[in-house]
PDB file of N, CA and C in Angstrom:
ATOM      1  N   UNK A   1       3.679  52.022  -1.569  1.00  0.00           N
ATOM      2  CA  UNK A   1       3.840  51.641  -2.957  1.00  0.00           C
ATOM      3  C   UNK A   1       4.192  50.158  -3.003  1.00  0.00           C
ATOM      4  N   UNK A   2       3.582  49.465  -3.776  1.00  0.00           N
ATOM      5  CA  UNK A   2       3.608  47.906  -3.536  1.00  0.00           C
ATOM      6  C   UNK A   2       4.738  47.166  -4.898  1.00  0.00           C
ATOM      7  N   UNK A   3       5.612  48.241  -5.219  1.00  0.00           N
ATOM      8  CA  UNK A   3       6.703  47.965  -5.954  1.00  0.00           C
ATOM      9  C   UNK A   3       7.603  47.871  -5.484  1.00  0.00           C
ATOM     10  N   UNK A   4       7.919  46.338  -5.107  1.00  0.00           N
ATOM     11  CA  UNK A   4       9.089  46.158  -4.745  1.00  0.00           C
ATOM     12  C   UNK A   4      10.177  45.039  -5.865  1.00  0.00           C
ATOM     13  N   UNK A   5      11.721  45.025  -5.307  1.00  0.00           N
ATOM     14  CA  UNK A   5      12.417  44.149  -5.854  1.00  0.00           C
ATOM     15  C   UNK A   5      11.828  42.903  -6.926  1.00  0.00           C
ATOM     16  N   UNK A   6      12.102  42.641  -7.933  1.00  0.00           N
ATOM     17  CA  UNK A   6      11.430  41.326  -8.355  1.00  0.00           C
ATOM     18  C   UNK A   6      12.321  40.177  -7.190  1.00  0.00           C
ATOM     19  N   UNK A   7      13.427  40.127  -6.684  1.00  0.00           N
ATOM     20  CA  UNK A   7      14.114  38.925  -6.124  1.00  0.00           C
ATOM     21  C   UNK A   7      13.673  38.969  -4.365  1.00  0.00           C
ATOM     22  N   UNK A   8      12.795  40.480  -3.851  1.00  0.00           N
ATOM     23  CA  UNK A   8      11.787  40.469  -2.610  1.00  0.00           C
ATOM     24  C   UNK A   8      10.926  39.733  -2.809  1.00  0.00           C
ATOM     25  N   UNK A   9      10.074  40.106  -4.063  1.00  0.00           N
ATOM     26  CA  UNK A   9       8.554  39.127  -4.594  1.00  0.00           C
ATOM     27  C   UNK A   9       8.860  37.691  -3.999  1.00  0.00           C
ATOM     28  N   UNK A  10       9.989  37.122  -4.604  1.00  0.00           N
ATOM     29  CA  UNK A  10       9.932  35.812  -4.560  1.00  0.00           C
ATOM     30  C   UNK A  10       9.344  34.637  -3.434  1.00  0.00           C
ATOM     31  N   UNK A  11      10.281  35.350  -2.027  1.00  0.00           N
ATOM     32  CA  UNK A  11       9.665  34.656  -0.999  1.00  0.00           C
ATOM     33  C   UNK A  11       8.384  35.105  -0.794  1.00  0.00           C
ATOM     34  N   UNK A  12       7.530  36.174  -1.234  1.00  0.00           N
ATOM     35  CA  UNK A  12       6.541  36.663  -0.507  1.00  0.00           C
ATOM     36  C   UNK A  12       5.036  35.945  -1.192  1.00  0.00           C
ATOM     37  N   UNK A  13       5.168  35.957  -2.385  1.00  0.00           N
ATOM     38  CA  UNK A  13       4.505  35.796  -3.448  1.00  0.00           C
ATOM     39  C   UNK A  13       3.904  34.104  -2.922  1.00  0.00           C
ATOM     40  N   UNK A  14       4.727  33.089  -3.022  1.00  0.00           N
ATOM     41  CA  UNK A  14       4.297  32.259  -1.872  1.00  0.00           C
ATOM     42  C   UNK A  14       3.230  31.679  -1.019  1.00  0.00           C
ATOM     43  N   UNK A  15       3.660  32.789  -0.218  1.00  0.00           N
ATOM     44  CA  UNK A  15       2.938  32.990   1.161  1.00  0.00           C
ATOM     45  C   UNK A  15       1.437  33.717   0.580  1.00  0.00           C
ATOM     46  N   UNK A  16       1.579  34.491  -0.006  1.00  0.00           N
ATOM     47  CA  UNK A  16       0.205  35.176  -0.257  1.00  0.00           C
ATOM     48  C   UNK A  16      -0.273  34.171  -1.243  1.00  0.00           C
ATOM     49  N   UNK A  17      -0.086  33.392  -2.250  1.00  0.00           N
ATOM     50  CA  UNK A  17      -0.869  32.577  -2.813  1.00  0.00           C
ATOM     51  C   UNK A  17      -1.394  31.945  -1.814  1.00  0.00           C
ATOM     52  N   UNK A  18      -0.599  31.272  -0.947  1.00  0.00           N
ATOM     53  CA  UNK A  18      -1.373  30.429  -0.424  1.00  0.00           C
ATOM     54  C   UNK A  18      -2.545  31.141   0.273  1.00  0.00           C
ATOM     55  N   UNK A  19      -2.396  32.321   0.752  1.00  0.00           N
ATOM     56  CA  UNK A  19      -3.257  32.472   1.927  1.00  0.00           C
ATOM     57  C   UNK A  19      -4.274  33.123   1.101  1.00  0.00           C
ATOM     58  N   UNK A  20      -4.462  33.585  -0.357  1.00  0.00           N
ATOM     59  CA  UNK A  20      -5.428  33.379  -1.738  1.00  0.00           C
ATOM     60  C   UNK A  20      -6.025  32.407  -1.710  1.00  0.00           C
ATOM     61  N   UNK A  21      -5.431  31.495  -1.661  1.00  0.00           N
ATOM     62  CA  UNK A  21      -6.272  29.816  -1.788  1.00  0.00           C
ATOM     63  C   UNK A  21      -7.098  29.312  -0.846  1.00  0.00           C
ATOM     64  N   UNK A  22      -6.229  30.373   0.645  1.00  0.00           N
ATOM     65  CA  UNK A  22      -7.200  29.772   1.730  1.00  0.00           C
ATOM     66  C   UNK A  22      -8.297  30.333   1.559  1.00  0.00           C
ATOM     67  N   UNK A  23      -8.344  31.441   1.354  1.00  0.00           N
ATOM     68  CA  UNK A  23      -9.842  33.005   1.900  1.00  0.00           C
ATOM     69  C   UNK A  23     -10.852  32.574   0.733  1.00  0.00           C
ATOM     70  N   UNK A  24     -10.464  31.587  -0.824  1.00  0.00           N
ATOM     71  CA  UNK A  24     -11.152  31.465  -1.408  1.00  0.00           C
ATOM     72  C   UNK A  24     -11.429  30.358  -1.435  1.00  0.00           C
ATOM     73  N   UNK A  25     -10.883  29.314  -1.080  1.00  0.00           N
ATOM     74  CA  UNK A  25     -11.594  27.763   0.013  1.00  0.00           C
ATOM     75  C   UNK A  25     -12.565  28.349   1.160  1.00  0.00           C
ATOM     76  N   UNK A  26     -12.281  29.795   1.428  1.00  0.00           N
ATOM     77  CA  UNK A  26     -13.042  30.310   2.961  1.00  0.00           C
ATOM     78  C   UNK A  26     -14.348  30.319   1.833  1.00  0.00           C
ATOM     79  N   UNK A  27     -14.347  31.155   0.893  1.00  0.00           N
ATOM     80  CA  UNK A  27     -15.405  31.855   0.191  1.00  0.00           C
ATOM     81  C   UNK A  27     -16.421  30.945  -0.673  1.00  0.00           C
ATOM     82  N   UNK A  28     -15.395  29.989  -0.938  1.00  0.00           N
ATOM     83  CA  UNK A  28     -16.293  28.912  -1.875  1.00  0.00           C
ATOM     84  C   UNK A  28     -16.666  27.785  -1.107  1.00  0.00           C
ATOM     85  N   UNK A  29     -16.539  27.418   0.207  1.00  0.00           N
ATOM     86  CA  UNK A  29     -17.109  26.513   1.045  1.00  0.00           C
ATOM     87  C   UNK A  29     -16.969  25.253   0.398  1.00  0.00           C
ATOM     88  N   UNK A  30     -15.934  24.674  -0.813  1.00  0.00           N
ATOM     89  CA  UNK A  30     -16.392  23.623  -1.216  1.00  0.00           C
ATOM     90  C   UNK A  30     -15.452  22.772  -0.823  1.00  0.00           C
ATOM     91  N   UNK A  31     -15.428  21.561  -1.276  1.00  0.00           N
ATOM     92  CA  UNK A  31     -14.301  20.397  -0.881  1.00  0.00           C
ATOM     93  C   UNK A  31     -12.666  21.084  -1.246  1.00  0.00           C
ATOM     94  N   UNK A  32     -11.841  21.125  -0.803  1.00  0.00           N
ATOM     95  CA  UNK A  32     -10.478  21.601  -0.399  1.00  0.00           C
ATOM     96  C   UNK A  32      -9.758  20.359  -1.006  1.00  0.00           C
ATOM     97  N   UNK A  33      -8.995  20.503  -1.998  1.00  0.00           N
ATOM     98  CA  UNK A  33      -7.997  19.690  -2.591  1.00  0.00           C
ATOM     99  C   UNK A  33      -6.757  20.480  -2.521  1.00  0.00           C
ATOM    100  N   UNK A  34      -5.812  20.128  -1.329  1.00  0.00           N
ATOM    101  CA  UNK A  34      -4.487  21.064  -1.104  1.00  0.00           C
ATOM    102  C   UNK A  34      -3.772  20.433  -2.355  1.00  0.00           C
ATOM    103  N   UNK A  35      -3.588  19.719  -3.275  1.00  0.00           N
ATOM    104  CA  UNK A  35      -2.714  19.406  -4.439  1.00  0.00           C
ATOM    105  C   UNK A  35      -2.834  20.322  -5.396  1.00  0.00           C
ATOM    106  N   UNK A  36      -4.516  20.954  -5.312  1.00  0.00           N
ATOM    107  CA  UNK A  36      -4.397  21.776  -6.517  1.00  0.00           C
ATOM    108  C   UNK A  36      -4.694  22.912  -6.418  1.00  0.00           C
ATOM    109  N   UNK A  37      -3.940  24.048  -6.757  1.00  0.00           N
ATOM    110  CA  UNK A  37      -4.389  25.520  -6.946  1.00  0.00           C
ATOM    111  C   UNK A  37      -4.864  26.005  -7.836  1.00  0.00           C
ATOM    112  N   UNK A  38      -6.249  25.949  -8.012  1.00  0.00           N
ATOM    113  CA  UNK A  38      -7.502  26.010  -8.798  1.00  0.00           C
ATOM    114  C   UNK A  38      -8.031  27.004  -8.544  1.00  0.00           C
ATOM    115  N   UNK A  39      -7.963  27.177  -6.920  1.00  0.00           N
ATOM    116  CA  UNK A  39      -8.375  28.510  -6.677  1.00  0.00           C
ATOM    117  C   UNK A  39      -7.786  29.252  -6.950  1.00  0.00           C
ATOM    118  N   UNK A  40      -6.767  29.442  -7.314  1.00  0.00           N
ATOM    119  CA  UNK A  40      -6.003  31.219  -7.659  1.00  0.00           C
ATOM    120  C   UNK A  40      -6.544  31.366  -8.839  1.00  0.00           C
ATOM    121  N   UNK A  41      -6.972  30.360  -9.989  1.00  0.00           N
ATOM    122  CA  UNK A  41      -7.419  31.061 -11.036  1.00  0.00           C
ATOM    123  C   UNK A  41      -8.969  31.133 -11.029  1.00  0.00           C
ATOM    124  N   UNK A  42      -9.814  31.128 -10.151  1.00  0.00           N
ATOM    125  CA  UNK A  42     -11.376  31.177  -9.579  1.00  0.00           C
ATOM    126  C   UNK A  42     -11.337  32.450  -9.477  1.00  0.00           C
ATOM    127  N   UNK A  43     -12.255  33.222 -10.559  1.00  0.00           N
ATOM    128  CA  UNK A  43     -13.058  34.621  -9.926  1.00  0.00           C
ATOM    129  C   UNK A  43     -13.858  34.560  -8.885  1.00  0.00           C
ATOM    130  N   UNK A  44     -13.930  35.174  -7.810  1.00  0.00           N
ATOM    131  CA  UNK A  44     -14.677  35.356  -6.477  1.00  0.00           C
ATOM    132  C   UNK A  44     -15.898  36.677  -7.149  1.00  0.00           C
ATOM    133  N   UNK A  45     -17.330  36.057  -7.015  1.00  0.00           N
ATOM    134  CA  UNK A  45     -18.294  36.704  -6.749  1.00  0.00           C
ATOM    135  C   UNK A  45     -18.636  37.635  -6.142  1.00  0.00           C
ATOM    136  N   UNK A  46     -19.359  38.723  -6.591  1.00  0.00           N
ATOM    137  CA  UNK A  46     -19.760  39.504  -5.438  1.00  0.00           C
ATOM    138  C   UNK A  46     -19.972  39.042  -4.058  1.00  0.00           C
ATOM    139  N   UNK A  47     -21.125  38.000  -4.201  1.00  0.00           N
ATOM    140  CA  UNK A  47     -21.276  37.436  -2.814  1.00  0.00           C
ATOM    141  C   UNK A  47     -20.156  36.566  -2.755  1.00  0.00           C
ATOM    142  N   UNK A  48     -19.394  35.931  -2.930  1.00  0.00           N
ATOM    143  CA  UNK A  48     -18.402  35.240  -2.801  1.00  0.00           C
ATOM    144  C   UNK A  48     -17.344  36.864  -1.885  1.00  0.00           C
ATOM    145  N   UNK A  49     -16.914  37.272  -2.305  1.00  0.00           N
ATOM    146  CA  UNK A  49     -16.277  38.291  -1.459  1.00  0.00           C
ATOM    147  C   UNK A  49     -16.767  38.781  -0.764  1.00  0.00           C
ATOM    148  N   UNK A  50     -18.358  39.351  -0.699  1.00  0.00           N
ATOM    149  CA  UNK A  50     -19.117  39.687   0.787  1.00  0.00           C
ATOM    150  C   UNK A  50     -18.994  38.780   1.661  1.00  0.00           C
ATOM    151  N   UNK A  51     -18.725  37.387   1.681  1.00  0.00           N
ATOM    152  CA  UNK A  51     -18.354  36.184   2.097  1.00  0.00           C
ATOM    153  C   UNK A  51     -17.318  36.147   3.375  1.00  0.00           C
ATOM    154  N   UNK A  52     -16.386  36.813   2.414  1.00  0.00           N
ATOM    155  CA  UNK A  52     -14.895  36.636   3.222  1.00  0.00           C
ATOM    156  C   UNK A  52     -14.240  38.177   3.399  1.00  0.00           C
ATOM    157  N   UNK A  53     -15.157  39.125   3.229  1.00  0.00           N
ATOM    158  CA  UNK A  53     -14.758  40.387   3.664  1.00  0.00           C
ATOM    159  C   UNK A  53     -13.749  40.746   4.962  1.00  0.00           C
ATOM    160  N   UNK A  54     -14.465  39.921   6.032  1.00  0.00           N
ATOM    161  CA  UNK A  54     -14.013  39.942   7.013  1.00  0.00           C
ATOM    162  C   UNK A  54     -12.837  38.919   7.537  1.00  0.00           C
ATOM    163  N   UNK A  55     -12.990  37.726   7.000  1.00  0.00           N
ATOM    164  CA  UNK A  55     -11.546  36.930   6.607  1.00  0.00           C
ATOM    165  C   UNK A  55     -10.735  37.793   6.322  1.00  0.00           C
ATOM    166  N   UNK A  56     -10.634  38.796   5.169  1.00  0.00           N
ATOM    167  CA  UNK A  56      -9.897  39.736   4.285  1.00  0.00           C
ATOM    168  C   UNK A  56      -9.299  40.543   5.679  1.00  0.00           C
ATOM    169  N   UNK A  57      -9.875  40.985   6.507  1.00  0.00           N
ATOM    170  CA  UNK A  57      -9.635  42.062   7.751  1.00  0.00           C
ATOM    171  C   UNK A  57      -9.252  41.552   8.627  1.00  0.00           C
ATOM    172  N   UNK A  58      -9.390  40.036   8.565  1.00  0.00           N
ATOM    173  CA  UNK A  58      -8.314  39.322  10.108  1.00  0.00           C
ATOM    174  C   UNK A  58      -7.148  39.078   9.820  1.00  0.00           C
ATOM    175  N   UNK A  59      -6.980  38.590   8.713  1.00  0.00           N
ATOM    176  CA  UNK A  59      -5.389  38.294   7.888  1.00  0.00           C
ATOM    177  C   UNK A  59      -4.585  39.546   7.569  1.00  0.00           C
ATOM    178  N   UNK A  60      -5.528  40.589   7.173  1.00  0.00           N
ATOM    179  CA  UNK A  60      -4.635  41.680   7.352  1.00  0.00           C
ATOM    180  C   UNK A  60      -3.985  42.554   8.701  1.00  0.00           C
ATOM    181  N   UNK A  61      -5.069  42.595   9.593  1.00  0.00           N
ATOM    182  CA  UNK A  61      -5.067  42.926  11.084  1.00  0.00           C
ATOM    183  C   UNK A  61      -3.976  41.998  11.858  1.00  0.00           C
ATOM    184  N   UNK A  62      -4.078  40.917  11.067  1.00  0.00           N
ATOM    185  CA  UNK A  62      -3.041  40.056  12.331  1.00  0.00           C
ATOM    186  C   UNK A  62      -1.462  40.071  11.863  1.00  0.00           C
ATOM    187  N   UNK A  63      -1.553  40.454  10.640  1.00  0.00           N
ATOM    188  CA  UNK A  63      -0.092  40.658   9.814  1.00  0.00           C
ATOM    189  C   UNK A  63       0.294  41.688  10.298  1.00  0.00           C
ATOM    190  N   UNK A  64      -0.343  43.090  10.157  1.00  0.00           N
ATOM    191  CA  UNK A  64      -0.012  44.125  10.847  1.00  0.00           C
ATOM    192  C   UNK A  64       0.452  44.203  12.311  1.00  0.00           C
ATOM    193  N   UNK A  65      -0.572  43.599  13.184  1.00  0.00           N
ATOM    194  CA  UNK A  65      -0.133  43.637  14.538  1.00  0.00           C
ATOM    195  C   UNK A  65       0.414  42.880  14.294  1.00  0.00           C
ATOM    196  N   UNK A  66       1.071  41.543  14.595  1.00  0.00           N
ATOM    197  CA  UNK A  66       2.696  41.004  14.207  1.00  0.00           C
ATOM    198  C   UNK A  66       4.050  41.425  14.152  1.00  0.00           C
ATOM    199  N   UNK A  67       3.639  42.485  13.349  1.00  0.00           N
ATOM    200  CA  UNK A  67       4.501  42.737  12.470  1.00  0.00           C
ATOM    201  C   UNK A  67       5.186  44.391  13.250  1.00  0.00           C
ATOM    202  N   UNK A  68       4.004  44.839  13.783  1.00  0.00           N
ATOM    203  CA  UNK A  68       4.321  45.754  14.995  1.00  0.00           C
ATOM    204  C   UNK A  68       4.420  45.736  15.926  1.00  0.00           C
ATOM    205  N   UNK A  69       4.408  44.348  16.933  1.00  0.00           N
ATOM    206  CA  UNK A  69       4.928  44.242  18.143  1.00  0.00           C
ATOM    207  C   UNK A  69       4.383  45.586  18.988  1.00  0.00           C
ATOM    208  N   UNK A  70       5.236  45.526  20.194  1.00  0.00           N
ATOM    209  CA  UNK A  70       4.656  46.954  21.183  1.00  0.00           C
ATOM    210  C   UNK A  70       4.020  48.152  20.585  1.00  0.00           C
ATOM    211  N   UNK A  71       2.988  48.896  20.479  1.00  0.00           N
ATOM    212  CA  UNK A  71       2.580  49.416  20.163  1.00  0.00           C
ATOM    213  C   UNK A  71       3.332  50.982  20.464  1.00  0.00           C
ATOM    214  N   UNK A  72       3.604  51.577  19.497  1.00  0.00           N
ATOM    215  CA  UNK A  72       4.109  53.322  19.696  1.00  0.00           C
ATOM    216  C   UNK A  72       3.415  54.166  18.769  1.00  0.00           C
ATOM    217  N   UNK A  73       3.179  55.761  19.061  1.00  0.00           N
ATOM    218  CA  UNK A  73       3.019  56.272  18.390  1.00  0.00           C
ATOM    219  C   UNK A  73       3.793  56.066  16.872  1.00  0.00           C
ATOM    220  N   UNK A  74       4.651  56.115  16.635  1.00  0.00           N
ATOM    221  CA  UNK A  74       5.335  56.343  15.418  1.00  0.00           C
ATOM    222  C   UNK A  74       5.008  55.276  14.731  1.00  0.00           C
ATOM    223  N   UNK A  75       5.149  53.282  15.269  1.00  0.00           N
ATOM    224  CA  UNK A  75       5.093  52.579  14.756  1.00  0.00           C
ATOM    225  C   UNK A  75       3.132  52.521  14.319  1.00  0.00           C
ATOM    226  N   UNK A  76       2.406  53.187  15.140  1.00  0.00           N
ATOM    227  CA  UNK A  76       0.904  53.413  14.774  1.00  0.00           C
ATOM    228  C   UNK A  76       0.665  53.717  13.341  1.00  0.00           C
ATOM    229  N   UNK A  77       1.213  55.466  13.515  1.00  0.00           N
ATOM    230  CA  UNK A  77       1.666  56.195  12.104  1.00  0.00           C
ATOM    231  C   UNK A  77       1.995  55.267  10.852  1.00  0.00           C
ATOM    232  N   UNK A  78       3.255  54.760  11.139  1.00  0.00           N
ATOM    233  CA  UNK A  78       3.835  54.019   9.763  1.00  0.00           C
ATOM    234  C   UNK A  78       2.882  52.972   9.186  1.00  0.00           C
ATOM    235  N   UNK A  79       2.374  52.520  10.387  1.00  0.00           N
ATOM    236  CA  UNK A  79       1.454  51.376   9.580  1.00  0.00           C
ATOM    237  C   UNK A  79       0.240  51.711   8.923  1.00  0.00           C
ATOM    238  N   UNK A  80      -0.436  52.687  10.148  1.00  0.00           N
ATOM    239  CA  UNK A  80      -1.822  53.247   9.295  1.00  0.00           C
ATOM    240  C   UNK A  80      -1.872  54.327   8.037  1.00  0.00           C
ATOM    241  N   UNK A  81      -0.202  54.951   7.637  1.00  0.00           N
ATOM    242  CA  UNK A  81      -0.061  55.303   6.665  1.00  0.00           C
ATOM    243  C   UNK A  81      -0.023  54.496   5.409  1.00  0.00           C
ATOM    244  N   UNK A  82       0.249  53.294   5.486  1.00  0.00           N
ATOM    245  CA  UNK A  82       0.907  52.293   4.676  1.00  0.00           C
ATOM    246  C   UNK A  82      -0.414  51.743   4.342  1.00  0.00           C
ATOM    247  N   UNK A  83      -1.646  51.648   5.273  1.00  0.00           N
ATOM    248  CA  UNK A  83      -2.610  50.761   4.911  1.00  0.00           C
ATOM    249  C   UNK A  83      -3.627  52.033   4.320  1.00  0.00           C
ATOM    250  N   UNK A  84      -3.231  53.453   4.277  1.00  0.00           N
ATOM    251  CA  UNK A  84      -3.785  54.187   3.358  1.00  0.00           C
ATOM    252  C   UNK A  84      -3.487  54.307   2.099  1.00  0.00           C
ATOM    253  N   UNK A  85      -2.129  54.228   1.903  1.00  0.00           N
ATOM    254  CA  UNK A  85      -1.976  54.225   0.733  1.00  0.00           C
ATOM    255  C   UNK A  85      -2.018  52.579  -0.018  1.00  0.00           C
ATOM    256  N   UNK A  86      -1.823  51.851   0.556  1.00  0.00           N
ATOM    257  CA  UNK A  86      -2.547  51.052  -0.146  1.00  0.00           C
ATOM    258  C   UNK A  86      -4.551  50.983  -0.546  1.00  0.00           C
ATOM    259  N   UNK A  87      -4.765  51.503   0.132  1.00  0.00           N
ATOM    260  CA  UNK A  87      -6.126  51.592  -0.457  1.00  0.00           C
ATOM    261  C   UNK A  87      -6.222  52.975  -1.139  1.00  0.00           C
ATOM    262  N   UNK A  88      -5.102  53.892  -1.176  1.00  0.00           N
ATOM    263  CA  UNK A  88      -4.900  54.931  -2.515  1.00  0.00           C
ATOM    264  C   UNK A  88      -4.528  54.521  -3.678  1.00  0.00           C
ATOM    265  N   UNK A  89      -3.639  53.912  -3.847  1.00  0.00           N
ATOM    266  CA  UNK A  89      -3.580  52.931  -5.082  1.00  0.00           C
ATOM    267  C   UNK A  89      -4.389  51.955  -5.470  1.00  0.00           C
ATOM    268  N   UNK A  90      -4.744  51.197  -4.538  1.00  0.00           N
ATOM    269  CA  UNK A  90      -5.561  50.334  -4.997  1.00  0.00           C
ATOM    270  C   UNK A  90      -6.904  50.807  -5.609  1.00  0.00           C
ATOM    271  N   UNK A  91      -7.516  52.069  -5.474  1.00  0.00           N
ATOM    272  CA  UNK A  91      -8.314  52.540  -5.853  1.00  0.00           C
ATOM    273  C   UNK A  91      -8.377  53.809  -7.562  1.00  0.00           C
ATOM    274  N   UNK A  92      -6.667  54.007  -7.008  1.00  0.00           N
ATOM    275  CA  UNK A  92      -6.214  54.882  -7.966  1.00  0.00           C
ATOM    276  C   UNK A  92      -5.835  54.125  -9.552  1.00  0.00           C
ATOM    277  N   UNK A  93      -5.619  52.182  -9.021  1.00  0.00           N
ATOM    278  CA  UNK A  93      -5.763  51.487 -10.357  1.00  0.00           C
ATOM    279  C   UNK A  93      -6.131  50.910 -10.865  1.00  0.00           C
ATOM    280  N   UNK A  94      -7.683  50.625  -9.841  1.00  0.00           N
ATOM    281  CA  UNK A  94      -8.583  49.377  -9.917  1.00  0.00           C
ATOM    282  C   UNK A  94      -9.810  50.493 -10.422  1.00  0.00           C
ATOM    283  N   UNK A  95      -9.788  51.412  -9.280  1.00  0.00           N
ATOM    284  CA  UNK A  95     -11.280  51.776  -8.814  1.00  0.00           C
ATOM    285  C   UNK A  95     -11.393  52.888 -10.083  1.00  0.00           C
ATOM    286  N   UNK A  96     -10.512  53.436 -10.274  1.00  0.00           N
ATOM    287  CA  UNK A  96     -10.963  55.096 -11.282  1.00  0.00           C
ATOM    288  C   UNK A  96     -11.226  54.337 -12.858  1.00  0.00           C
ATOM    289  N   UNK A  97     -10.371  52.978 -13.048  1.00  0.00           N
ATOM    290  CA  UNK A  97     -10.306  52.836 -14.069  1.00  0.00           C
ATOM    291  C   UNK A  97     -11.766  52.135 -14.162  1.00  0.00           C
ATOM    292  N   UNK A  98     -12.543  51.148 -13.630  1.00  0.00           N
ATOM    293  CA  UNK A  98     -14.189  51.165 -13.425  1.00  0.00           C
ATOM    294  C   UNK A  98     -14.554  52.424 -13.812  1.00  0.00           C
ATOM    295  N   UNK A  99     -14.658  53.402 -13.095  1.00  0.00           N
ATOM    296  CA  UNK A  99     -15.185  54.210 -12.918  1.00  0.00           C
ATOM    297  C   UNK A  99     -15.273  55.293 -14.224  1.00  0.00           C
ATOM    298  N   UNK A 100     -14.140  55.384 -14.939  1.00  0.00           N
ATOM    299  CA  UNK A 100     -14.056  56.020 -16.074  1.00  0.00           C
ATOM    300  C   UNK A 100     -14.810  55.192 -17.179  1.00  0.00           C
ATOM    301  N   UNK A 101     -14.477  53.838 -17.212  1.00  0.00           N
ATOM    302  CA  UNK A 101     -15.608  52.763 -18.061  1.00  0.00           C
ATOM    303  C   UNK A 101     -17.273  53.165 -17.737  1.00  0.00           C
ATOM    304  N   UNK A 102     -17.422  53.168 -16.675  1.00  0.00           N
ATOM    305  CA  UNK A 102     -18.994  53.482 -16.406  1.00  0.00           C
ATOM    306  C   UNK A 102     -19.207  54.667 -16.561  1.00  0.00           C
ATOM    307  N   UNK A 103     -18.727  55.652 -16.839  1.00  0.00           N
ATOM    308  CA  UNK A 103     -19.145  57.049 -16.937  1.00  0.00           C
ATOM    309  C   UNK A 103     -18.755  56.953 -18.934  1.00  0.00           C
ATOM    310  N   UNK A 104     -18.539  56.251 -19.720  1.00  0.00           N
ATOM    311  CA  UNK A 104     -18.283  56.336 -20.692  1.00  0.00           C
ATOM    312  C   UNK A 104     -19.447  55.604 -21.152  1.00  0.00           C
ATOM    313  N   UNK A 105     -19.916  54.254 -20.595  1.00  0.00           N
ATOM    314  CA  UNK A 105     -20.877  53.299 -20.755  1.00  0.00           C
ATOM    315  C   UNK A 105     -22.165  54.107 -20.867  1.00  0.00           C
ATOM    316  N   UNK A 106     -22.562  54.921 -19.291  1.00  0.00           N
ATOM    317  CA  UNK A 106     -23.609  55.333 -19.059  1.00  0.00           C
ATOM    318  C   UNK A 106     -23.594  56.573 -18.714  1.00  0.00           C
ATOM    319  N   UNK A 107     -22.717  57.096 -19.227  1.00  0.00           N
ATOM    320  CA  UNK A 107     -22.639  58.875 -19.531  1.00  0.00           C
ATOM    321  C   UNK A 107     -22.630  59.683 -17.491  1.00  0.00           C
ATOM    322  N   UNK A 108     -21.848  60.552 -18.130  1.00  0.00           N
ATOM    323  CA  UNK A 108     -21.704  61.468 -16.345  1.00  0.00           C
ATOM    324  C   UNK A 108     -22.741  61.857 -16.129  1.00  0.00           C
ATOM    325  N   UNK A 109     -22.391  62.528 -14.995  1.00  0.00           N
ATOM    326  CA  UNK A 109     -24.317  63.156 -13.998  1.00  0.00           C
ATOM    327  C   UNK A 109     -23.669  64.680 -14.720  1.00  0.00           C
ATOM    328  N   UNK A 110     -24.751  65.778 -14.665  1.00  0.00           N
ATOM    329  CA  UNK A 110     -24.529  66.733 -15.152  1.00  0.00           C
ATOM    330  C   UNK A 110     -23.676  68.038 -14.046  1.00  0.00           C
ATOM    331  N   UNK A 111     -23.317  67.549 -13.371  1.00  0.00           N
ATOM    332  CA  UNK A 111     -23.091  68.447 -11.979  1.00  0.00           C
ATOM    333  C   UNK A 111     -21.307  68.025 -12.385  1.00  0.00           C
ATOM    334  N   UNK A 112     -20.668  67.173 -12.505  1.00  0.00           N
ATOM    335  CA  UNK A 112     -19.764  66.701 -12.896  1.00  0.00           C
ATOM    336  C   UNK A 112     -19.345  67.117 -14.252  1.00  0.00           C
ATOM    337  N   UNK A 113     -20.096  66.925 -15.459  1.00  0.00           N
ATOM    338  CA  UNK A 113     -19.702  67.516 -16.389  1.00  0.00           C
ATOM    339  C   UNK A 113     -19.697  68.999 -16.451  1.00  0.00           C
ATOM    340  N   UNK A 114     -20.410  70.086 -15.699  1.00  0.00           N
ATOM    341  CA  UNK A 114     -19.792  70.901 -15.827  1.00  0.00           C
ATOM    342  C   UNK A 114     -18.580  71.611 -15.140  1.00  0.00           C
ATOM    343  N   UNK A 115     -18.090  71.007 -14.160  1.00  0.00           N
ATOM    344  CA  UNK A 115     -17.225  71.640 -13.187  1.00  0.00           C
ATOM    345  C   UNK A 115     -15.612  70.466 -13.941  1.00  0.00           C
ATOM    346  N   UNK A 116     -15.904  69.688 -14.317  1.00  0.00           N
ATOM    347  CA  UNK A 116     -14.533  68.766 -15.417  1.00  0.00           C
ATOM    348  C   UNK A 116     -14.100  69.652 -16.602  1.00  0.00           C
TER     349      UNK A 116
END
């Protein structure tokens, strides 16, 4: 659950802008002005994020291992639980809510409407 403290946010919030600014300096290939953060308010493209997909998976991969040192069963567990439920939520508040728009837009498949 990615609710934490507002006075945790503080230092963290930070760090992840910046590393926002980097993956979308990664994505937009263009001239890099570190004075201004322009990029945090830049929508990233489809292809703009097919772009840096994998940027997206080294920054996360290397935070994780970091962050887990020697490898153990248990510390395996905790993490690969943590990186499920973040992609349970993230889907549970990004993805359904798409998804309910497009099935309203362009109507359900009929296999769905009857078993709902």
């Amino acid at each position: 659950m990615p609710y934490i403290k507002e006075e945790n946010r503080l230092t963290l919030d930070d760090c992840i802008d910046n590393m926002v600014v980097c993956l979308k300096n990664s994505a937009f290939r263009a001239s890099f002005d570190p004075n201004k953060n322009n990029y945090l308010n830049e929508e990233l493209s489809n292809e703009d994020v097919l772009a840096i997909v994998g940027d997206i998976n080294y920054c996360i991969s290397r935070v994780v291992s970091k962050l887990m040192g020697k490898p153990s069963y248990s510390k395996i567990a905790m993490i690969t639980g943590v990186l499920e439920n973040i992609k349970q939520e993230f889907y549970r508040r990004i993805g359904v809510s798409l998804e309910d728009k497009k099935i309203i837009e362009n109507g359900d498949i009929p296999e769905y409407k009857r078993l709902c």
